[in-house]
C-alpha atoms as a PDB file:
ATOM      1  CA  UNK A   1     187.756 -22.355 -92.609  1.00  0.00           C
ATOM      2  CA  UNK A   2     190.416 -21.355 -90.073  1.00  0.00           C
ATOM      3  CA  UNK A   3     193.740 -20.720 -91.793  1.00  0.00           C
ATOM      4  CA  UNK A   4     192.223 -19.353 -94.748  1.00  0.00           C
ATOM      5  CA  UNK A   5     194.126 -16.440 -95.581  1.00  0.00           C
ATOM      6  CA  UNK A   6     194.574 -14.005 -98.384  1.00  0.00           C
ATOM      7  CA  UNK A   7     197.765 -11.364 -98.816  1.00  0.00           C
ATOM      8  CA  UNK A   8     197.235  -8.159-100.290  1.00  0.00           C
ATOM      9  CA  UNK A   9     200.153  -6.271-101.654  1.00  0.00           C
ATOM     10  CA  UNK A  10     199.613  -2.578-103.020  1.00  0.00           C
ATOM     11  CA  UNK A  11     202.020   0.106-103.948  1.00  0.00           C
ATOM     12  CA  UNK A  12     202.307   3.323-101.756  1.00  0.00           C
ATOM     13  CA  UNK A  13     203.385   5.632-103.712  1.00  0.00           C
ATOM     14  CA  UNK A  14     206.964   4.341-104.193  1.00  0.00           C
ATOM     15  CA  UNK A  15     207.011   1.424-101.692  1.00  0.00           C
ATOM     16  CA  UNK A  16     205.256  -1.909-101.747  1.00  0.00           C
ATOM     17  CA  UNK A  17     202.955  -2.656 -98.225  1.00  0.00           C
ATOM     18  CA  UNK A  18     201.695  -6.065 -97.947  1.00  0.00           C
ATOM     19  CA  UNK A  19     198.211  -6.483 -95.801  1.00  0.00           C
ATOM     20  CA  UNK A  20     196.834  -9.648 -94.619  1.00  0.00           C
ATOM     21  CA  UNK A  21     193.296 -10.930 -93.882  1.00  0.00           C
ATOM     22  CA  UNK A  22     193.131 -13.887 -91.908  1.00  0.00           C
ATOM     23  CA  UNK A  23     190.202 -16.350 -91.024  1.00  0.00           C
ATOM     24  CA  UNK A  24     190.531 -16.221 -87.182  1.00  0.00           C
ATOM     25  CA  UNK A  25     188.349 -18.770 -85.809  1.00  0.00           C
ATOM     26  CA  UNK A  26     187.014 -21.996 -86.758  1.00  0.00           C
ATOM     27  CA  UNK A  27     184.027 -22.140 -88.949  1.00  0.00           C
ATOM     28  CA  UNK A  28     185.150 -18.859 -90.791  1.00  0.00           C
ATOM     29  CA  UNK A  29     185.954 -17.942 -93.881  1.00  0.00           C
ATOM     30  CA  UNK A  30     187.821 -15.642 -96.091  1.00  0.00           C
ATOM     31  CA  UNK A  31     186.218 -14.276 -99.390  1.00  0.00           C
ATOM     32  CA  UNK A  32     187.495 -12.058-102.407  1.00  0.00           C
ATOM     33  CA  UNK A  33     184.991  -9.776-104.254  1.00  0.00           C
ATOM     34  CA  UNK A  34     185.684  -7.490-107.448  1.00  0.00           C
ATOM     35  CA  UNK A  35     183.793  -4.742-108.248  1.00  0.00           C
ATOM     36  CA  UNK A  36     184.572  -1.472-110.848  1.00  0.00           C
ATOM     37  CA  UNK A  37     187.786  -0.505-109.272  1.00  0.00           C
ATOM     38  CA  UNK A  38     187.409  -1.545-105.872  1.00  0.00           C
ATOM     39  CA  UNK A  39     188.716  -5.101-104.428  1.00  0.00           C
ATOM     40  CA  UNK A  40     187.098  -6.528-101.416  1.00  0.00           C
ATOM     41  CA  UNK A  41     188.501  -8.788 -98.995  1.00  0.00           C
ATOM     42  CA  UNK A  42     186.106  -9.898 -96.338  1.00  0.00           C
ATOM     43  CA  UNK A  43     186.081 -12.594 -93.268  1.00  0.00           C
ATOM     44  CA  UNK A  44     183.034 -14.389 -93.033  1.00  0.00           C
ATOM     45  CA  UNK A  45     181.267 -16.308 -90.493  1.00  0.00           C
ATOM     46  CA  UNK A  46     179.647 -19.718 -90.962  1.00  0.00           C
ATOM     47  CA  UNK A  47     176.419 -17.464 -91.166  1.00  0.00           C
ATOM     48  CA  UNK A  48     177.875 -14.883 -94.028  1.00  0.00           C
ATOM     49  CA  UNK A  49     177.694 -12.576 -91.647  1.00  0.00           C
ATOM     50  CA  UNK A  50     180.982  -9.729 -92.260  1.00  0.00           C
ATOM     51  CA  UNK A  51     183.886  -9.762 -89.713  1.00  0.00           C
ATOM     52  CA  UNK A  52     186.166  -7.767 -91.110  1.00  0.00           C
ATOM     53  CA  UNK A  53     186.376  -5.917 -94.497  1.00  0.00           C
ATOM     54  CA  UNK A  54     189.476  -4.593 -96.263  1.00  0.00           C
ATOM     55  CA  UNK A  55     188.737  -2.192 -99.590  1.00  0.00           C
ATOM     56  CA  UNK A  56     191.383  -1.680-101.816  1.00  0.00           C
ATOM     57  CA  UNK A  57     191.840   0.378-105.139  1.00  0.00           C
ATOM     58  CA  UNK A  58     192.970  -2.422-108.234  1.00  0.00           C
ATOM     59  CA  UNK A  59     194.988   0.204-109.962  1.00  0.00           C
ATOM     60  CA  UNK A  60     196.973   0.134-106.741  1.00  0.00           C
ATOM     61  CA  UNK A  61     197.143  -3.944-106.300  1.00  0.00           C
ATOM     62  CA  UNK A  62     200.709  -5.229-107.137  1.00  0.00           C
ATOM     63  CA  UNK A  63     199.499  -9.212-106.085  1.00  0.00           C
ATOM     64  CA  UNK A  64     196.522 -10.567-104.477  1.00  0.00           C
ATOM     65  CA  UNK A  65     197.852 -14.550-103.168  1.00  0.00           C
ATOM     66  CA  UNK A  66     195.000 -16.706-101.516  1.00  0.00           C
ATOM     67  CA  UNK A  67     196.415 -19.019 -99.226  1.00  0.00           C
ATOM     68  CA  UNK A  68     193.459 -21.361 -98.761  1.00  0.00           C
ATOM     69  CA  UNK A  69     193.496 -23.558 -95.550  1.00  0.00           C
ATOM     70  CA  UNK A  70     194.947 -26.967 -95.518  1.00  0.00           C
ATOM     71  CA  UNK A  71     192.305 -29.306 -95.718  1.00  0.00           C
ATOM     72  CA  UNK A  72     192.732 -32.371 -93.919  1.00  0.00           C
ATOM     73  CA  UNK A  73     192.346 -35.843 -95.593  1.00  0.00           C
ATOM     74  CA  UNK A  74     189.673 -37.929 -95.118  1.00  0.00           C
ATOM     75  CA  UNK A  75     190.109 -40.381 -92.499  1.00  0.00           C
ATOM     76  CA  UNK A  76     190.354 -44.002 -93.463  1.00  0.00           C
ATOM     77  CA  UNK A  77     188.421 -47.109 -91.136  1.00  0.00           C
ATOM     78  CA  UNK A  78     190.508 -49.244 -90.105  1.00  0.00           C
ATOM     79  CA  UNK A  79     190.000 -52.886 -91.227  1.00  0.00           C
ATOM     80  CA  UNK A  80     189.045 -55.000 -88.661  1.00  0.00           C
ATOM     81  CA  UNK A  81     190.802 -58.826 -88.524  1.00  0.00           C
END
């Protein structure tokens, strides 16, 4: 969903960097995959079909915050009189 967004921070080598991967449009998405020693970050379309991909080493991954989007409440009907 658009807003979905994920922050990354990692050390380099003395000073903390901070990457984000944002959901850009509507209908896409922002997932999180963990393999061995590798941690994915991908944007997704409504089709699964990759945007963008960030790769990062975990020994090197200080925080990994998801941020997902704000979903909006469901809309109540009105009573009619």
């Amino acid at each position: 969903m658009r807003g979905d967004r994920v922050e990354i921070v990692i050390d380099a080598g003395g000073t903390a960097r901070t990457y984000e991967v944002v959901a850009t449009r509507a209908g896409r998405r922002v997932e999180v995959s963990y393999g061995r020693s590798v941690v994915e970050v991908t944007e997704l379309t409504r089709s699964g079909t990759p945007v963008r991909t960030a790769r990062f080493m975990s020994a090197r991954i200080l925080a990994l915050i998801e941020h997902p989007a704000d979903r909006a409440p469901a809309r109540q009907p009105e009573a009619r009189p």
